[in-house]
Every structure is written in C-alpha cells, then in structure tokens.
Protein backbone atom coordinates (compact mmCIF):
# COMPACT_ATOMS: atom_id res chain seq x y z
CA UNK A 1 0.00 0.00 0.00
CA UNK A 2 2.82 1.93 0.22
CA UNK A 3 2.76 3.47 -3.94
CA UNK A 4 -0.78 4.09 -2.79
CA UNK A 5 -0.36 6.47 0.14
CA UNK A 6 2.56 8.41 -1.16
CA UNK A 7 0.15 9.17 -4.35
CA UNK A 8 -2.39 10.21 -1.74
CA UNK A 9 -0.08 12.03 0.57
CA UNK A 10 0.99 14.19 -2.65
CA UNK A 11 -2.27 15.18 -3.83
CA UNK A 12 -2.74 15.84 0.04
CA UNK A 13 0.22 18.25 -0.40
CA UNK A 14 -0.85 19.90 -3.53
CA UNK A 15 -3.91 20.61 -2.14
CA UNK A 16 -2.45 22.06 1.25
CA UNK A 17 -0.25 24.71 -0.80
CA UNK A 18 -3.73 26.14 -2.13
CA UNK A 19 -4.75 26.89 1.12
CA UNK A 20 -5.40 30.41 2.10
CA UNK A 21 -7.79 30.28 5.07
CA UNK A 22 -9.75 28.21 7.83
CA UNK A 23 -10.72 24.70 6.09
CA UNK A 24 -10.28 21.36 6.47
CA UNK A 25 -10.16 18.73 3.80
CA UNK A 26 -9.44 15.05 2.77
CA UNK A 27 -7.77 14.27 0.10
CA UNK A 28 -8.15 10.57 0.96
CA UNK A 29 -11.71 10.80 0.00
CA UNK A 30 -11.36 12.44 -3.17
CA UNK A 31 -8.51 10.25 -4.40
CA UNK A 32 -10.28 7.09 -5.12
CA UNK A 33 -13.18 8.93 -7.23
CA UNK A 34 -10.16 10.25 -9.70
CA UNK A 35 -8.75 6.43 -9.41
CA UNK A 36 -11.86 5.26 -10.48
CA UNK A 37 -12.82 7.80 -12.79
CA UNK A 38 -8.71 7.51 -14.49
CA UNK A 39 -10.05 4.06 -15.05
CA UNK A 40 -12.69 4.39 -17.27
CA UNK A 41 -11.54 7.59 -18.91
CA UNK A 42 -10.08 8.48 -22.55
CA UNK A 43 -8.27 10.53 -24.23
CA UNK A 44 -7.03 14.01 -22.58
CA UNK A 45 -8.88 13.26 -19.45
CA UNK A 46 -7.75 10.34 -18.75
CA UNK A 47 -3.82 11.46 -19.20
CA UNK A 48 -4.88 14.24 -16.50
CA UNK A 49 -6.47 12.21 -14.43
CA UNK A 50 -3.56 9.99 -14.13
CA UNK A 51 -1.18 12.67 -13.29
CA UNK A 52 -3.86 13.83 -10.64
CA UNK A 53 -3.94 10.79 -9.26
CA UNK A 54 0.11 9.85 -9.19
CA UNK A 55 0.17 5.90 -10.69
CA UNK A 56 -0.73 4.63 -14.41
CA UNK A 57 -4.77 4.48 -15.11
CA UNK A 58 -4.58 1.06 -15.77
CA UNK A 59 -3.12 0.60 -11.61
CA UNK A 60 -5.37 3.34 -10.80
CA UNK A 61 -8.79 0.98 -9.73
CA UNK A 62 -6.91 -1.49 -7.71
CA UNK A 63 -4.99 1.37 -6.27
CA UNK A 64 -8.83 2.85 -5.64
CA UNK A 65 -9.59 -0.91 -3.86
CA UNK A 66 -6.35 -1.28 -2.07
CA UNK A 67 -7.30 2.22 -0.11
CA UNK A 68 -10.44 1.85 0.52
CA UNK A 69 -9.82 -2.11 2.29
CA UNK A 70 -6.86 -0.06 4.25
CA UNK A 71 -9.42 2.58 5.79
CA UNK A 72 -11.90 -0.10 6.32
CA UNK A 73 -9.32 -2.08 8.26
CA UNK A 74 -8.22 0.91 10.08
CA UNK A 75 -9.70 1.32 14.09
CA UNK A 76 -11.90 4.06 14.11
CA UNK A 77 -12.03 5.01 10.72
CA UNK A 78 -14.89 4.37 8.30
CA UNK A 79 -15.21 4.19 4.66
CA UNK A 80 -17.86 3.95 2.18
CA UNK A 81 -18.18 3.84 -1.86
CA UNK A 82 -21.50 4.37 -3.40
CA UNK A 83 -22.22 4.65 -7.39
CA UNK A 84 -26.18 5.77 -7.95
CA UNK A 85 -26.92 5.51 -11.81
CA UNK A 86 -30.13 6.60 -14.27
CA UNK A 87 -32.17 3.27 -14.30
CA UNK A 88 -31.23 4.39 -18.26
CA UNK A 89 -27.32 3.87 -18.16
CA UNK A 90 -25.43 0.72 -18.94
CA UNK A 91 -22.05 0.35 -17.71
CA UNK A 92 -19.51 -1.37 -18.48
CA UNK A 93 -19.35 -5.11 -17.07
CA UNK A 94 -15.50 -4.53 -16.48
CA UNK A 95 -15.32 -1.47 -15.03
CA UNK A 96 -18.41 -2.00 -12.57
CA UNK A 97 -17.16 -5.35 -11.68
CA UNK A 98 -14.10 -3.21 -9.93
CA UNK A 99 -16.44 -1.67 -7.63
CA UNK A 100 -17.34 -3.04 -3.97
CA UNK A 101 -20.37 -5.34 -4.25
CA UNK A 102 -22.31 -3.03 -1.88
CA UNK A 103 -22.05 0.19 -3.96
CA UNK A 104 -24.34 0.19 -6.56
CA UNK A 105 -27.92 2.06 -7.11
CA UNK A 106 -30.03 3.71 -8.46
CA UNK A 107 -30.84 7.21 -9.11
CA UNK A 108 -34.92 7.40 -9.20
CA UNK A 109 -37.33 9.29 -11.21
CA UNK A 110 -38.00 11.94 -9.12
CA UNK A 111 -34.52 14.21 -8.23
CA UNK A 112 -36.11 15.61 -4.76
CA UNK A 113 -36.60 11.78 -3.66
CA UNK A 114 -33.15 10.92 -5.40
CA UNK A 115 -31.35 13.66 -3.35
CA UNK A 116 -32.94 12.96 0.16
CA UNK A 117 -31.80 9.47 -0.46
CA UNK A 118 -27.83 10.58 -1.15
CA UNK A 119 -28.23 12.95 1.57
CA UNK A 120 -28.97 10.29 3.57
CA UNK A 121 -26.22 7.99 3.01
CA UNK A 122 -24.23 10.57 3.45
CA UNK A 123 -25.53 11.63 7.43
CA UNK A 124 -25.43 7.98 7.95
CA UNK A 125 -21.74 6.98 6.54
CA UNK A 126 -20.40 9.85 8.75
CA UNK A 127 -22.21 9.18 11.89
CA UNK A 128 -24.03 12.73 11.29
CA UNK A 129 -21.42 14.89 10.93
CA UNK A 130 -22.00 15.77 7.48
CA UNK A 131 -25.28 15.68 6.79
CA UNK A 132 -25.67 15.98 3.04
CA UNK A 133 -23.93 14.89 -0.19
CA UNK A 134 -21.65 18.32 -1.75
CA UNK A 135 -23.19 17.84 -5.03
CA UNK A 136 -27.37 18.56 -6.27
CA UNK A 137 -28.82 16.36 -8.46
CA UNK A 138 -29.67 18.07 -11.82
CA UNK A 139 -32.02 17.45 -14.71
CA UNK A 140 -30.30 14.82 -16.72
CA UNK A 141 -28.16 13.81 -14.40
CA UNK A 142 -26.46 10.35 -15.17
CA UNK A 143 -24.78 8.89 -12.26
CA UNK A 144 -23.15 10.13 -9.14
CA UNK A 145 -19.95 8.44 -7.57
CA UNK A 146 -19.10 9.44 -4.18
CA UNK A 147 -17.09 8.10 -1.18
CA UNK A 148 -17.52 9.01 2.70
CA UNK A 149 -14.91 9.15 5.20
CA UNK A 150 -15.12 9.14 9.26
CA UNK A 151 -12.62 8.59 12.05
CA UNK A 152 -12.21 9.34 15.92
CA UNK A 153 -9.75 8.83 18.09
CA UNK A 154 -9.53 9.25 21.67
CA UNK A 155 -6.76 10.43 23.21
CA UNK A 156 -4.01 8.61 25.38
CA UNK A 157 -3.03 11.51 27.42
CA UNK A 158 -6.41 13.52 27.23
CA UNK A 159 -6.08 17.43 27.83
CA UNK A 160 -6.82 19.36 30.81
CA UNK A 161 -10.04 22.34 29.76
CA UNK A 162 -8.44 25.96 30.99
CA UNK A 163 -9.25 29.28 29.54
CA UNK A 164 -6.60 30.84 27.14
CA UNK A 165 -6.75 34.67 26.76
CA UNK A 166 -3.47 35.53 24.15
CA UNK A 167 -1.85 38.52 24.52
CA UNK A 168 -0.64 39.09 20.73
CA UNK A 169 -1.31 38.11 17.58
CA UNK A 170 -4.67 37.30 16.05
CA UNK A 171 -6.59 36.21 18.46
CA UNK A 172 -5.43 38.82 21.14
CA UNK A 173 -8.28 39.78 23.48
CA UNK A 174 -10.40 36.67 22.91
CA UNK A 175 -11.32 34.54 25.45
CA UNK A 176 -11.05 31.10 24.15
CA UNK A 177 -11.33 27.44 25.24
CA UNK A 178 -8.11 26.50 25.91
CA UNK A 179 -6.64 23.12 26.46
CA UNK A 180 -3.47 22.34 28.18
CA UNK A 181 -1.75 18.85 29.37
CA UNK A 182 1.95 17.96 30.53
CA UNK A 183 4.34 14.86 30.13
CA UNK A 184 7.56 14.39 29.90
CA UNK A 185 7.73 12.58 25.66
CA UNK A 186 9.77 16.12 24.79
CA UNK A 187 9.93 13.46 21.68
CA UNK A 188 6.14 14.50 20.79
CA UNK A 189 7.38 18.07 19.73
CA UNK A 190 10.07 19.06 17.20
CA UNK A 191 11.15 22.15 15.01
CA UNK A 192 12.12 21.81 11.46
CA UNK A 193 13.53 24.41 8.55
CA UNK A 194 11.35 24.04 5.91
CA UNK A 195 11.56 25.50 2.59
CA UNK A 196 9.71 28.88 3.49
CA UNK A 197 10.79 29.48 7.43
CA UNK A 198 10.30 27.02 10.38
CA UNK A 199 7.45 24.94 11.68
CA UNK A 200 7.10 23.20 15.10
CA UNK A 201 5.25 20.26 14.68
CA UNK A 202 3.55 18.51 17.42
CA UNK A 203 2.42 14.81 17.62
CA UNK A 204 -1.07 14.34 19.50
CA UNK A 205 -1.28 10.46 19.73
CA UNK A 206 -4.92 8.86 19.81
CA UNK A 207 -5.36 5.57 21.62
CA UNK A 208 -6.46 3.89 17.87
CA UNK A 209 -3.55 4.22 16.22
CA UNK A 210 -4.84 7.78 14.74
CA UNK A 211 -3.21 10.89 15.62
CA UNK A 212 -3.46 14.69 15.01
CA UNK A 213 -0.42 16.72 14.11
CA UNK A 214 -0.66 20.33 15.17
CA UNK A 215 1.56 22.80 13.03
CA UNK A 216 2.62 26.29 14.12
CA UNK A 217 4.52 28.70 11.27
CA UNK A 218 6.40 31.95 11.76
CA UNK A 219 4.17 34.33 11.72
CA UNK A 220 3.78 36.20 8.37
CA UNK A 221 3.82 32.40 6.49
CA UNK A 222 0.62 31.52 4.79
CA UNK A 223 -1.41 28.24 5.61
CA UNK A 224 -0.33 26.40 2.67
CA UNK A 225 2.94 26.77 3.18
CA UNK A 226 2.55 25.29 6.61
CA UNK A 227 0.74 22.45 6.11
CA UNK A 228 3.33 21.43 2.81
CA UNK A 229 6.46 21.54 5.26
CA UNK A 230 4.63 19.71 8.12
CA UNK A 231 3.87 17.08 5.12
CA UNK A 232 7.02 17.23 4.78
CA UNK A 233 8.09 16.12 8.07
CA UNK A 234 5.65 13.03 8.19
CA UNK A 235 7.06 11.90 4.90
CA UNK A 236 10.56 11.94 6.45
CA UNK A 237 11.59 14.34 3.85
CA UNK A 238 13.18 17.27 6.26
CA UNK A 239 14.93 17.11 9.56
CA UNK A 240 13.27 18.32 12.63
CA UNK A 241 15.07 18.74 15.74
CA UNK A 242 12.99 17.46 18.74
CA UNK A 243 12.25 18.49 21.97
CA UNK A 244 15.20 16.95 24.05
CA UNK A 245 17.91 18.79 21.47
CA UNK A 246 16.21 22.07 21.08
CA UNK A 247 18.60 24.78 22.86
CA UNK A 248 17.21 27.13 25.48
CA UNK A 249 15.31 30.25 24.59
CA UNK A 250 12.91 30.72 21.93
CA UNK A 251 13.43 27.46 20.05
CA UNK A 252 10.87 27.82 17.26
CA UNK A 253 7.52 29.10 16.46
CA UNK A 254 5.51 28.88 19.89
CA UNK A 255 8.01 27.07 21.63
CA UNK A 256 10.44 27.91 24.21
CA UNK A 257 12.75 25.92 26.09
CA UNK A 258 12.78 27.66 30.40
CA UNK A 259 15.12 26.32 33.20
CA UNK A 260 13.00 25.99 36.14
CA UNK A 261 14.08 25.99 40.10
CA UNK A 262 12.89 22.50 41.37
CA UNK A 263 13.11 21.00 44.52
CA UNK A 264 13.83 17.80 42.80
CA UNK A 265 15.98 16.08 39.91
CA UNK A 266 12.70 16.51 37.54
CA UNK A 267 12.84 15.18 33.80
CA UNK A 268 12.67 17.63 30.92
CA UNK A 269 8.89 18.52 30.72
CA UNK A 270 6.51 19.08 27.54
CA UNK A 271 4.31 21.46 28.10
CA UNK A 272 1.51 22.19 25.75
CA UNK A 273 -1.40 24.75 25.40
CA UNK A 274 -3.29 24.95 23.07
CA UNK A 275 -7.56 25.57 21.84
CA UNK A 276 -10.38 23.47 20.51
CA UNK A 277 -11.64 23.76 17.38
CA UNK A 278 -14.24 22.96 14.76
CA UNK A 279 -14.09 23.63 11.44
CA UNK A 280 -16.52 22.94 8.55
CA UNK A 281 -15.69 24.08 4.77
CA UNK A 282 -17.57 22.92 1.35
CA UNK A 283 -15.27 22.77 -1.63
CA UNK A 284 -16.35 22.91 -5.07
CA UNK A 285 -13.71 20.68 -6.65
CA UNK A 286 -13.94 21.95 -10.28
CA UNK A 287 -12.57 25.36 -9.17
CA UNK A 288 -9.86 23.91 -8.91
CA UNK A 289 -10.28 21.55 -11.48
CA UNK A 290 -6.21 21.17 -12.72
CA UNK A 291 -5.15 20.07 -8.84
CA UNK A 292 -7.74 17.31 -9.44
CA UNK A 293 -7.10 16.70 -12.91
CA UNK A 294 -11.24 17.27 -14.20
CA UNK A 295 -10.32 19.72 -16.57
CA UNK A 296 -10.99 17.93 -19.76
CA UNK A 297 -13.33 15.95 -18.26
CA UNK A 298 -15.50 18.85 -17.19
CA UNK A 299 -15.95 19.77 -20.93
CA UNK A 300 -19.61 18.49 -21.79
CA UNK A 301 -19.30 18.82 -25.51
CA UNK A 302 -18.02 15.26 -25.44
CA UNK A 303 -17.80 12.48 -23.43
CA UNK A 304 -14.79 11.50 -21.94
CA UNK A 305 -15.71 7.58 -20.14
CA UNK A 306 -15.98 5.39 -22.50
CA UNK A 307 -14.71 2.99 -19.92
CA UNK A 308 -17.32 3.51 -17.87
CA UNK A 309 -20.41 2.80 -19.80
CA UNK A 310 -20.48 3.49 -23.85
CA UNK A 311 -23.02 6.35 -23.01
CA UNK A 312 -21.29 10.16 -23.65
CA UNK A 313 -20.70 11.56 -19.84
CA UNK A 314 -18.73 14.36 -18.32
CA UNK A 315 -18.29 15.86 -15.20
CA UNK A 316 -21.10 18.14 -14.24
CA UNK A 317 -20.30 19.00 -10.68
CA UNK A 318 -17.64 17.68 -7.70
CA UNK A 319 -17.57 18.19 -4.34
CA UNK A 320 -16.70 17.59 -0.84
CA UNK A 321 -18.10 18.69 2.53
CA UNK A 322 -15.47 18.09 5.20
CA UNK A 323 -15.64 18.63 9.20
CA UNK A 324 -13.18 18.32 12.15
CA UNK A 325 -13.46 18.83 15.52
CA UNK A 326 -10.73 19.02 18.40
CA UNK A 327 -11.22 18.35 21.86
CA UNK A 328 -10.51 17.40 25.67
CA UNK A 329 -10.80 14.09 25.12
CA UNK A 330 -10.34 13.51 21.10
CA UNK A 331 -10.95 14.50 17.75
CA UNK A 332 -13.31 13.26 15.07
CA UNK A 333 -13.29 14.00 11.48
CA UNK A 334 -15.64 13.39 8.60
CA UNK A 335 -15.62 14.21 4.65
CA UNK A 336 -18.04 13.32 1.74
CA UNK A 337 -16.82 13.95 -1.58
CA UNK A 338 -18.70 13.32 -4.45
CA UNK A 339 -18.81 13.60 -8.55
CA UNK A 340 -21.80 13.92 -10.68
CA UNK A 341 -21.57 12.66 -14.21
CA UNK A 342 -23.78 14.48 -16.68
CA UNK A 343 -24.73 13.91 -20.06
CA UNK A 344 -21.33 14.85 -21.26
CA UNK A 345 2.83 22.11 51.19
CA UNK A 346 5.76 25.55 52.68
CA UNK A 347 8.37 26.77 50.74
CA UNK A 348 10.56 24.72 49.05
CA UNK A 349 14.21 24.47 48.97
CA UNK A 350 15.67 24.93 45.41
CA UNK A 351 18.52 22.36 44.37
CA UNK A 352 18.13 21.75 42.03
CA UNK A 353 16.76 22.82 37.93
CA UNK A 354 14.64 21.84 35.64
CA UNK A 355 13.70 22.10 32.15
CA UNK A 356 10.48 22.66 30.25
CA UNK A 357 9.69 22.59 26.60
CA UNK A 358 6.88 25.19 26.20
CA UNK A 359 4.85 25.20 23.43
CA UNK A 360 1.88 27.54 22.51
CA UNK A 361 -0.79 27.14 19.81
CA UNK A 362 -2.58 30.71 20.58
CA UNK A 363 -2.94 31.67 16.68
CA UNK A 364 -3.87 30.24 13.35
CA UNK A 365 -2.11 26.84 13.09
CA UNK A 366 -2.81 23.95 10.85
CA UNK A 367 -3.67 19.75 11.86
CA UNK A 368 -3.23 16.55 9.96
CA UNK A 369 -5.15 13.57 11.02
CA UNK A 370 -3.12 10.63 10.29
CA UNK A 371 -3.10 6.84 10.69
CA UNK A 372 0.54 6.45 12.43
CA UNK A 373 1.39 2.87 10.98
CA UNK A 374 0.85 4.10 7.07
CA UNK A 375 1.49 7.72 7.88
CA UNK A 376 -1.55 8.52 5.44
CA UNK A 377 -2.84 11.59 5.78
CA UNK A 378 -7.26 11.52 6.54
CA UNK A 379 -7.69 15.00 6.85
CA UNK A 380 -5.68 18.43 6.87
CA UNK A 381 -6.80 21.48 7.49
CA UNK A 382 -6.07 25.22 9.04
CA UNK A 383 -7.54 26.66 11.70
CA UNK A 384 -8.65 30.47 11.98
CA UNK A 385 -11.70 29.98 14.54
CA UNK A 386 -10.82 28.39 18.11
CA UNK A 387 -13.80 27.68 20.28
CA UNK A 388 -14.89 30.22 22.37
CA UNK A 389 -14.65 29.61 26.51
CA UNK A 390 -18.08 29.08 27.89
C-alpha cells in the first residue's frame, strides 16, 4: 500500500499549498473517485487524471480498492463507496465489476426523492457529521460516484479544559477554550527548517492508532505553506530537531525551552497549550479543477468515459463537505466527496533545575489527522476559529 499512500499524501500536499484560510479537507476521500474515474476515462482526461492521481490508469482501480480495504481495516475510521446511476445507463461489465459489491444504485425518477436518499447515506456513513452529499442532483443527471470518510480517536493523554486569553497576535483579546496537558515525551514536539521558514510540529497520539499533528509557522507564512512543510516532516523528507535537542530560549515558532528551580531532579517537561476547534468548509472541486485533474473531463461537448459505460458523460459537478473537531478528550473527522456525471505544602528548597519545553498554539495553526502505521494523511486542514470559553 505503500505506492498508494505516497500518491495520496501528494495530492494531500498539492492541495495544502492552495490553502489560504480556515478549512479542512481530505484528500483521501477524493482520491479514489479520480482512481476510479482515471479508469474508465479516454483521451485528454484520462492522461490528466492519471497525473492527478500519481500511478498509471490502468493501476489506478486497484490502487482505488487497495485504499479503501486499508481505511476499512483501520480502528476508528470508516469508509464507504457508493455509485447511484439513471435506471437508463449501462455500464460497463468490467469497469463495474471493480467496484465493492455493496455500492451500486439507483438514481430514481424523481430528483427531490433521489437527493434525500444521497443525503442520507451521506448523514449515515459519517455518523451525522456531514449531513448531506456536496453535489445537487440536476435534470439529466447520469450517475453520481461518491465516497464518505469518518474517524475518531480518543486520546491517550487527554487534555486538561483551561481558559486561554493571548496577549498578541490574532486572536489577542479573545477569550477562548483552551486546552493544556503535561508529560515528559519532549519526543512528541520538534522544530524543522522548511523550505519557506520554520514549523514546530507537534504529535497528539490517539489511543487507535490515529493521531493529530498540530503545526505552528512563523508568523507572516501563509497556511499552505505550513501544512506542505509539516507534510514534509511526516514523509521523512526534512529534519526536525525534537524536543530533548532544542537549545534554550525561543526554540521555534511557539516554543520555548525555560530552566525551572525545582526542589527535585525533575525530567525535561513538555508542556503544551493549546484551543479546541471545529471547522466545517464545502469545496467545489472543479474550481480547482487542474489540482484534481477534471479539466478535460469537465468539458460536456463530449464524453470522456468510454470505460465507464459506452453512453457520452462528463463531469457536471464535484464536491466535498469536510468537518473536524478538536477536543478534551479527542478529535473526530468526517468528509463526503462526491462527482456527478452528466450527459457529457511551605516553601521549598531549590537544588536543584529543571527544564520545560513550552509550546503555545494561541494563533492560526494547521492539523493533519493521520493513521501512524501508514502515515496517510485523513484529513488536513487550518484553523482560523478556536472555540470560544463558555
């Protein structure tokens, strides 16, 4: 599986560099819709598909099967494939046959009836938290091919609730819900120099095997370029210098390294503050239809699957609805995406010192959920609008 999540993990990247505000995203459930769509595609669109997607067309399908078995095996995470189709359209034997057994229906005469339907199978494949399908059925509407992603993790160490008020910076003034814990895995934090300035990334572990990187810039660098370096650092591509070798003083973005009078021969400390979150965003994946390789295949004055069923179809809409939320206790995350075919005790005595990693996540920072065995990314996103103290 491992061709398979470095072709995910890239298109994760691509799409983090376009980021310019709050949003959260998963490029794990967009990725086997392209695979699937690369398969049965011709021509131009099928050569940009390909390149969307990062492995041959003809690999693409049982690339498309070998991710979707991996998020299904995967504690706490759930996956679903569905393919609804006009009670009109044949497809092709072959390329239906690649689909899971469960996936296939049918897209009924009336469109209001036809929509409640996907809306439901979208509220139920994410355990609510998205509660209808990105895309609206349309007159003449041919088939829709969507995919629905959850996960939740608890944590191992979960986080204390305390009140964070920051005294620069964007949220300056606000009152938020802040979250703080201490340990002594200094290993869980770690400052790297990537390409545009340095990022400290820090390592959240869930009890499941699924854990959230948080990712603080220098201030002044946009989200995108965030979230590609702390890519970047889960792919092993760029050093980072943990918690146990950063030097005193302000060690990175957010982080600061204090020796502390103790009474006692303490280990180095991490200590971490930082806010909830939830963030929601819709993405209409045709405006940015070169990232996911739909430009041909947008173009209606042709068809472009012939792979697919010997009917003329073309893209007519794609999109994803995405949510995350952060917490005390754990973090849950949920995306539909979706692609609609168209026609077309008294004072103590001080001997001793000790150390403390600080680190502070009191401004815009970005996450990455990720499955720590594969190291695939679930879900990224940026975050612009902590929760509030209440």
């Amino acid at each position: 599986m491992n061709d398979t999540v470095s072709a995910v993990n890239a298109l994760t990247a691509r799409w983090a560099q376009r980021t310019r505000q709050g949003t959260v995203f998963s490029a794990a459930g967009v990725w086997p819709l392209l695979a699937f769509l690369a398969d049965g595609a011709a021509g131009p669109a099928r050569d940009e598909l390909t390149r969307a997607v990062g492995l041959q067309a003809d690999q693409a399908a049982a690339g498309a099967r070998e991710l979707l078995g991996g998020l299904a095996s995967m504690h706490g995470v759930g996956a679903a494939l569905g393919l609804w189709t006009d009670h009109a359209l044949e497809l092709r034997e072959q390329w239906a046959a690649g689909l899971p057994a469960d996936a296939l229906g049918v897209l009924g005469a009336d469109p209001a009836a036809s929509q409640e339907a996907l809306d439901a199978w979208a509220a139920k494949r994410t355990e609510g938290l998205v509660e209808r399908m990105p895309v609206k059925l349309t007159e003449g509407a041919r088939m829709v091919l969507a995919t629905a992603l959850a996960l939740h993790t608890q944590w191992r160490q979960p986080f204390r609730e305390t009140v964070l008020r920051p005294g620069s910076g964007p949220w300056q003034g606000r009152t938020l819900a802040g979250l703080h814990r201490s340990s002594v895995r200094t290993d869980r934090i770690g400052v790297t120099a990537g390409p545009d300035g340095y990022v400290t990334t820090l390592k959240i572990l869930g009890g499941n095997a699924l854990d959230v990187h948080l990712l603080l810039g220098e201030e002044g660098m946009a989200p995108g370029q965030v979230l590609h370096t702390g890519i970047g650092v889960l792919e092993r591509a760029l050093p980072v210098t943990t918690g146990g070798q950063l030097p005193y003083g302000q060690a990175g973005p957010g982080v600061a390294v204090e020796r502390l009078p103790s009474a006692t021969p303490d280990p180095v400390q991490l200590d971490v503050t930082t806010v909830g979150f939830e963030v929601r965003a819709d993405h209409d994946l045709l405006q940015l239809h070169g990232l996911f390789g739909l430009s041909t295949a947008a173009d209606a004055r042709e068809g472009h699957f012939p792979g697919i069923s010997a009917a003329p179809l073309a893209i007519g809409a794609a999109g994803q609805s995405a949510v995350a939320e952060f917490g005390p206790l754990g973090f849950r995350a949920a995306a539909v995406t979706a692609v609609l075919a168209a026609p077309g005790g008294g004072p103590p005595q001080y001997r001793h010192e000790s150390t403390v990693v600080r680190a502070t996540f009191d401004r815009p920072f970005g996450f990455l959920a990720v499955h720590r065995d594969t190291r695939l990314v679930l879900a990224a996103g940026w975050v612009t609008e902590p929760a509030v103290a209440g």
